[in-house]
PDB file of N, CA and C in Angstrom:
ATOM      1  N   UNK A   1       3.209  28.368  -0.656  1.00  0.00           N
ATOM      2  CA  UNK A   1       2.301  27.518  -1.361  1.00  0.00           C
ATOM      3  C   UNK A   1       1.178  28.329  -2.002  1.00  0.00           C
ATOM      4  N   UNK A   2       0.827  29.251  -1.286  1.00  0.00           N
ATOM      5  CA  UNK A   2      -0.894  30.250  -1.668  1.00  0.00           C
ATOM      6  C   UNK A   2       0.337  31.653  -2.286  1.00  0.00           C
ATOM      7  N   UNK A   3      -0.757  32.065  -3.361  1.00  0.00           N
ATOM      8  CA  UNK A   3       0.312  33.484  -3.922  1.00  0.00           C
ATOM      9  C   UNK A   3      -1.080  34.454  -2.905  1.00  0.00           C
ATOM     10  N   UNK A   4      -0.551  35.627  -3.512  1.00  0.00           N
ATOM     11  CA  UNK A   4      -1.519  36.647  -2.554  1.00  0.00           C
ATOM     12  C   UNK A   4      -3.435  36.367  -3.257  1.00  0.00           C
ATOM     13  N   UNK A   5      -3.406  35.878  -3.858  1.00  0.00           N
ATOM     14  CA  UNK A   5      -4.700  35.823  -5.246  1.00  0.00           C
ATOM     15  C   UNK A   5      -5.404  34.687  -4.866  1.00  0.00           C
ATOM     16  N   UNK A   6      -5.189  33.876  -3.793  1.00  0.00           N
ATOM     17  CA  UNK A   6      -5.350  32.406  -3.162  1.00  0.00           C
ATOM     18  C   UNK A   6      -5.326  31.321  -4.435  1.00  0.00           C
ATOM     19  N   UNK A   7      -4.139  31.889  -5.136  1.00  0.00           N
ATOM     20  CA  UNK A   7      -4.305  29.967  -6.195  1.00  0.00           C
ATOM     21  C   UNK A   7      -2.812  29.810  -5.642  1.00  0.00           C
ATOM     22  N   UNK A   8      -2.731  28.509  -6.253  1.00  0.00           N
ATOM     23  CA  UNK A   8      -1.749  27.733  -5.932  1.00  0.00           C
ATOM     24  C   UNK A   8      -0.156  27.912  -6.450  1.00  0.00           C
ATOM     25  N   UNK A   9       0.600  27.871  -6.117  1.00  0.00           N
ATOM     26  CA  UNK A   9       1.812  28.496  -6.802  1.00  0.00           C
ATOM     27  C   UNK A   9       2.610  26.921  -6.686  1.00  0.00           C
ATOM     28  N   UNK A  10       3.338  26.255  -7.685  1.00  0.00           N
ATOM     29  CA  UNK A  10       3.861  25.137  -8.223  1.00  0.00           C
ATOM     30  C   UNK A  10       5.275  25.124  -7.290  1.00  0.00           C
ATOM     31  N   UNK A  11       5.344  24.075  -6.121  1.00  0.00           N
ATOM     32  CA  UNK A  11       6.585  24.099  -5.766  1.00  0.00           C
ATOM     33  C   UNK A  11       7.925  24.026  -6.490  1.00  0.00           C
ATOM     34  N   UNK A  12       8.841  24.261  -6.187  1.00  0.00           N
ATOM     35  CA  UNK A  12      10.203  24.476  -6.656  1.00  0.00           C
ATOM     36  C   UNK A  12      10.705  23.187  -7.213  1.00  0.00           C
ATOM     37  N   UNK A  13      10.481  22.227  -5.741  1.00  0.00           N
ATOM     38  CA  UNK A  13      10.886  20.643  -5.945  1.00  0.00           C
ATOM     39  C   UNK A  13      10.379  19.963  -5.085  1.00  0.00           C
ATOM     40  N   UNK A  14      10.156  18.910  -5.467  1.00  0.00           N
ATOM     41  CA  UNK A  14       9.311  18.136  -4.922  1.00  0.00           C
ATOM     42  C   UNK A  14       9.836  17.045  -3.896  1.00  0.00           C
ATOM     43  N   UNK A  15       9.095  17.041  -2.617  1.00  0.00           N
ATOM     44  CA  UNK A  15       9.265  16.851  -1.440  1.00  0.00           C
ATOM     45  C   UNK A  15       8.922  15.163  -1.419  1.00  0.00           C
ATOM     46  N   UNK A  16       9.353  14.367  -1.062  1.00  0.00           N
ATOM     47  CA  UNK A  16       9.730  13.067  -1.451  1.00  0.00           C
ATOM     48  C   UNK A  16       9.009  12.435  -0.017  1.00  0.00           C
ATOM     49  N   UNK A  17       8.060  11.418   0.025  1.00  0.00           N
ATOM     50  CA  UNK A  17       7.133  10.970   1.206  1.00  0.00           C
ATOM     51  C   UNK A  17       7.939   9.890   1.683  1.00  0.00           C
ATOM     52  N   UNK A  18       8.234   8.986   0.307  1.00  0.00           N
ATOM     53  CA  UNK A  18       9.349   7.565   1.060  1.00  0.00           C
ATOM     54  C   UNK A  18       9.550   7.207  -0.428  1.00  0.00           C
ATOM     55  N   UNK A  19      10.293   6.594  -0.758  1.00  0.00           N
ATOM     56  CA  UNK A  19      10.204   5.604  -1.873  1.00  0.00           C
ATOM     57  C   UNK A  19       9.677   4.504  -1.586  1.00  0.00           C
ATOM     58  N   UNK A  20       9.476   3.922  -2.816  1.00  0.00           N
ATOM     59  CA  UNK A  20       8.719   2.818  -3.132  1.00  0.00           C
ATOM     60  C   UNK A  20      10.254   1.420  -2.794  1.00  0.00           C
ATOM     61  N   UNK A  21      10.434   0.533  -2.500  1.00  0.00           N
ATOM     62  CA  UNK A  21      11.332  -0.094  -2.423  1.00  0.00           C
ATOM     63  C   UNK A  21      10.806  -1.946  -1.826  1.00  0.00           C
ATOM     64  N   UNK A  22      11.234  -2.361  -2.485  1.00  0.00           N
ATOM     65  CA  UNK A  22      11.288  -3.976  -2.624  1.00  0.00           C
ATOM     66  C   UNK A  22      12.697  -4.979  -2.132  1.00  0.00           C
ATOM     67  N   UNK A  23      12.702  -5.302  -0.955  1.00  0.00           N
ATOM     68  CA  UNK A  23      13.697  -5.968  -0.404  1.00  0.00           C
ATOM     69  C   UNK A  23      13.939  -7.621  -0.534  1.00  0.00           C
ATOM     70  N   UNK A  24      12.657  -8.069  -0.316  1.00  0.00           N
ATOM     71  CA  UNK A  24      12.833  -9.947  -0.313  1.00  0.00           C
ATOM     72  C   UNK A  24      11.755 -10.076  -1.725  1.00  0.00           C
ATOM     73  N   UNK A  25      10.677 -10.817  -0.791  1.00  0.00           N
ATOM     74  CA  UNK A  25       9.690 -11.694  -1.691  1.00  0.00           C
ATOM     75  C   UNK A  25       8.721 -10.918  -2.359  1.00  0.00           C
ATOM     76  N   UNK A  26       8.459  -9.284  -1.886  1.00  0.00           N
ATOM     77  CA  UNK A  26       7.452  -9.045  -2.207  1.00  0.00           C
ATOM     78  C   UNK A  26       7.185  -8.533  -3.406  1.00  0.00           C
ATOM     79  N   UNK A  27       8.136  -8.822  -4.596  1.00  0.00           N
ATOM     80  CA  UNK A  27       7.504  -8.764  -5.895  1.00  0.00           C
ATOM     81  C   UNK A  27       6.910 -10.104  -6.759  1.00  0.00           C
ATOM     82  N   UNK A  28       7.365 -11.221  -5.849  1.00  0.00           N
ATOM     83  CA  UNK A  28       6.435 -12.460  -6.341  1.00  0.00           C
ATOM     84  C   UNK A  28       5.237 -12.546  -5.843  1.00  0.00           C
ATOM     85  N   UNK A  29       5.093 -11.865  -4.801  1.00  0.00           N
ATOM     86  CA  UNK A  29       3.901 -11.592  -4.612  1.00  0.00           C
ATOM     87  C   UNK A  29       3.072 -10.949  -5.321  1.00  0.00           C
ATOM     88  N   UNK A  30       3.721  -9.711  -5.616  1.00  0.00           N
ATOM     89  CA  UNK A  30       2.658  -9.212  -6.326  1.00  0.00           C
ATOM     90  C   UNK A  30       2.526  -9.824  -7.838  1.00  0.00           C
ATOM     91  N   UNK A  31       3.582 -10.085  -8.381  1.00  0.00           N
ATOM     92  CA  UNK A  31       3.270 -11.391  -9.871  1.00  0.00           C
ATOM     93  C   UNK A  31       2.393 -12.101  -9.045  1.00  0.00           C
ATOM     94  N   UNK A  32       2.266 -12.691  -8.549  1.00  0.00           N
ATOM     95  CA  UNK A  32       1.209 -14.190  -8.274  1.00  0.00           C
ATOM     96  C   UNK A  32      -0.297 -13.254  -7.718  1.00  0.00           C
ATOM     97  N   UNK A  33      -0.458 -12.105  -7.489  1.00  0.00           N
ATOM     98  CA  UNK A  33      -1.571 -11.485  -7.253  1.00  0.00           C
ATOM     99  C   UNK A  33      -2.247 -11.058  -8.669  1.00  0.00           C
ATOM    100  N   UNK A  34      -1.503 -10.781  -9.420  1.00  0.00           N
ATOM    101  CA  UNK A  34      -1.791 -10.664 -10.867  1.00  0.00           C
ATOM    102  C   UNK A  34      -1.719 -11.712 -11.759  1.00  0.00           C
ATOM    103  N   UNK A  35      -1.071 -12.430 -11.292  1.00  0.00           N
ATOM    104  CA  UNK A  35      -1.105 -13.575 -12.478  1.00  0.00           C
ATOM    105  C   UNK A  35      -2.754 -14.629 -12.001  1.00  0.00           C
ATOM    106  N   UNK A  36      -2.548 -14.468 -11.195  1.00  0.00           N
ATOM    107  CA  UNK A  36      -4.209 -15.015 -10.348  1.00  0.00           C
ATOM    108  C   UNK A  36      -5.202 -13.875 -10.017  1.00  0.00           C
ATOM    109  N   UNK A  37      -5.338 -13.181 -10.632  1.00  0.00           N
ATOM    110  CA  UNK A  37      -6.168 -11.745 -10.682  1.00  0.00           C
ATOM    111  C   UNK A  37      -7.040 -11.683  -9.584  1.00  0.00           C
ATOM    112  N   UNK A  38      -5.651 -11.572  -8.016  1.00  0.00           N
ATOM    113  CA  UNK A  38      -6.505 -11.140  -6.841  1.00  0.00           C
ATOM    114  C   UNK A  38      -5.959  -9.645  -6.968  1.00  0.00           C
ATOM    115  N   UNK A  39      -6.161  -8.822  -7.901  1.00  0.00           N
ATOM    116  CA  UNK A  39      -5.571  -7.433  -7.759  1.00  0.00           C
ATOM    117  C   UNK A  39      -7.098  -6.682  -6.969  1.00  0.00           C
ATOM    118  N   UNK A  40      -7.756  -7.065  -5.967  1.00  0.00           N
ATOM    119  CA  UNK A  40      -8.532  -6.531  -5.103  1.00  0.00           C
ATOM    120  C   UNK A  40      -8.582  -6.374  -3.750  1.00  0.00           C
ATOM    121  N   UNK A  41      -9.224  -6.361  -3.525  1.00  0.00           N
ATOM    122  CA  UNK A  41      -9.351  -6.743  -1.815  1.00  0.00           C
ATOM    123  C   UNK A  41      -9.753  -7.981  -1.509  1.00  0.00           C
ATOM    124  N   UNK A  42      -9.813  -9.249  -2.063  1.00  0.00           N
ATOM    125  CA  UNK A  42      -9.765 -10.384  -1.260  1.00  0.00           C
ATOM    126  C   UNK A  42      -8.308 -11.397  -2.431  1.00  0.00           C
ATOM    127  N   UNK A  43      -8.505 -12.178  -2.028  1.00  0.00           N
ATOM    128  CA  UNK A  43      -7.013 -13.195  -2.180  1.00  0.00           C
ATOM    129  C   UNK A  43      -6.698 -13.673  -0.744  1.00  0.00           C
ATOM    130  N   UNK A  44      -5.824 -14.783  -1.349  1.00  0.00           N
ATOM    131  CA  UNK A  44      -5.376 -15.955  -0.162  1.00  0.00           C
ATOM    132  C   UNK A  44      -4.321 -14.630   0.653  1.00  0.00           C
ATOM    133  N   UNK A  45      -3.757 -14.253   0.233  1.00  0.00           N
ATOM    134  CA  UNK A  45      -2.276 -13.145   0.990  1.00  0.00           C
ATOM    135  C   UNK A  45      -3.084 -12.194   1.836  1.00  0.00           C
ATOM    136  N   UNK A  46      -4.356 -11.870   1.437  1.00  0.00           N
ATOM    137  CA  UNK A  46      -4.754 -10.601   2.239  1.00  0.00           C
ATOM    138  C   UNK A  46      -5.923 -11.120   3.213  1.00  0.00           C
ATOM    139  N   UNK A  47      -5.881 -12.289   2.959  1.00  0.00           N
ATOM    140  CA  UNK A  47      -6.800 -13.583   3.867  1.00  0.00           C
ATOM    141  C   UNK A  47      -5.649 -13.693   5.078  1.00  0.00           C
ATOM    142  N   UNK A  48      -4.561 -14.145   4.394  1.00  0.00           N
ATOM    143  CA  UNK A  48      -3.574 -14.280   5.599  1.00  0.00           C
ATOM    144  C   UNK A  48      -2.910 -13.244   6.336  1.00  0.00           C
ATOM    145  N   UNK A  49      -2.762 -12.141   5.529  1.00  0.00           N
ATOM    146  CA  UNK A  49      -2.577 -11.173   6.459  1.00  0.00           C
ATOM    147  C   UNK A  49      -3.988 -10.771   7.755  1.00  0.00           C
ATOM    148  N   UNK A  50      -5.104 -10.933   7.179  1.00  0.00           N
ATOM    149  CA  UNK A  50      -5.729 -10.729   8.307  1.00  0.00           C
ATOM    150  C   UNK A  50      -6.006 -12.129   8.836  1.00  0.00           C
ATOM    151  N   UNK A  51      -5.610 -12.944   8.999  1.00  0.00           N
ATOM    152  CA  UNK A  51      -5.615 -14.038   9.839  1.00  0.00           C
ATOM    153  C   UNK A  51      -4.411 -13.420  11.226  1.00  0.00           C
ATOM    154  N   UNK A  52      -3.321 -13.208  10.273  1.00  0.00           N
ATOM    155  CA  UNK A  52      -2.468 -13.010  11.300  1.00  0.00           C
ATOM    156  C   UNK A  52      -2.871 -11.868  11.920  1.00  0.00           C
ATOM    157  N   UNK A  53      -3.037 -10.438  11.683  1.00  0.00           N
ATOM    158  CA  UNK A  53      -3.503  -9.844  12.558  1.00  0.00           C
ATOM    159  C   UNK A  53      -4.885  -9.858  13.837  1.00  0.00           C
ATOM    160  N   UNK A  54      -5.541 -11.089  13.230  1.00  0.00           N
ATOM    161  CA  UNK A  54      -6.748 -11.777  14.202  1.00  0.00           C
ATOM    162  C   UNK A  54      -6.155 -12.217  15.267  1.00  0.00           C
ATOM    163  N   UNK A  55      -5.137 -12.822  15.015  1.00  0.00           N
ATOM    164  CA  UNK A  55      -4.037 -13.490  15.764  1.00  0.00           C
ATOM    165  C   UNK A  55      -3.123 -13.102  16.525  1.00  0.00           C
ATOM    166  N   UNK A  56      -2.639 -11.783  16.051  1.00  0.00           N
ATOM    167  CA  UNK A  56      -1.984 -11.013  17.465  1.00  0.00           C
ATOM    168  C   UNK A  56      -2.699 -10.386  17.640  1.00  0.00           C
ATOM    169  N   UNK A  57      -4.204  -9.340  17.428  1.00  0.00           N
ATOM    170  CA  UNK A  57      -4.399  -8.737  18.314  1.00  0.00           C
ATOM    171  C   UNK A  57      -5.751  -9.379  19.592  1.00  0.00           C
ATOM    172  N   UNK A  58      -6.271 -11.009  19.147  1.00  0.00           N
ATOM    173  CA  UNK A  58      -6.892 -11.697  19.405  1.00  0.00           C
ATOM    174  C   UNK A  58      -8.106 -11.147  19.006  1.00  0.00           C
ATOM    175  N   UNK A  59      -8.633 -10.864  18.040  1.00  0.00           N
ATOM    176  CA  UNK A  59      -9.980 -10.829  17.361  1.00  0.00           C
ATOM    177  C   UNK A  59     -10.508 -11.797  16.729  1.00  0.00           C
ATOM    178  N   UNK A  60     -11.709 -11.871  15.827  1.00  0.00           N
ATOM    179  CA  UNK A  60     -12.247 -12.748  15.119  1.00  0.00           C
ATOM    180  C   UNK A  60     -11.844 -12.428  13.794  1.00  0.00           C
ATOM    181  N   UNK A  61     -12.532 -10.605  13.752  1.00  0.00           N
ATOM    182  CA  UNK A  61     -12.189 -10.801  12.574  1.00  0.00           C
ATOM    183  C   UNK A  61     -11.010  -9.168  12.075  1.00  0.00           C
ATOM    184  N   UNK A  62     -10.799  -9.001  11.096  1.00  0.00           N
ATOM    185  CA  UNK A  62      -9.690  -7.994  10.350  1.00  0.00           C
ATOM    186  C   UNK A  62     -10.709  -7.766   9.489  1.00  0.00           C
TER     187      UNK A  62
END
């Protein structure tokens, strides 16, 4: 990664973290997050996701 000169030398090929991949619902989700411009941190989905995690780990709040 370091040459002897300490800059950076450009890997060969590039090392892959996960893909991106979409199985059921979750691209209507994200249309209906954009089409209702919750593209932030609050919206009803990320309300309910931390509801549910309030909920199993018994907190108030997420």
């Amino acid at each position: 990664m370091f040459k002897e000169n300490n800059k950076f030398e450009k890997f060969e090929s590039k090392i892959w973290l996960s893909s991106p991949t979409m199985h059921g619902p979750e691209i209507e989700y994200v249309k209906e997050a954009y089409e209702t411009n919750w593209m932030s941190t609050v919206g009803k989905n990320i309300n309910e996701v931390e509801r549910m995690a309030c909920e199993y780990i018994g907190c108030k709040y997420a």
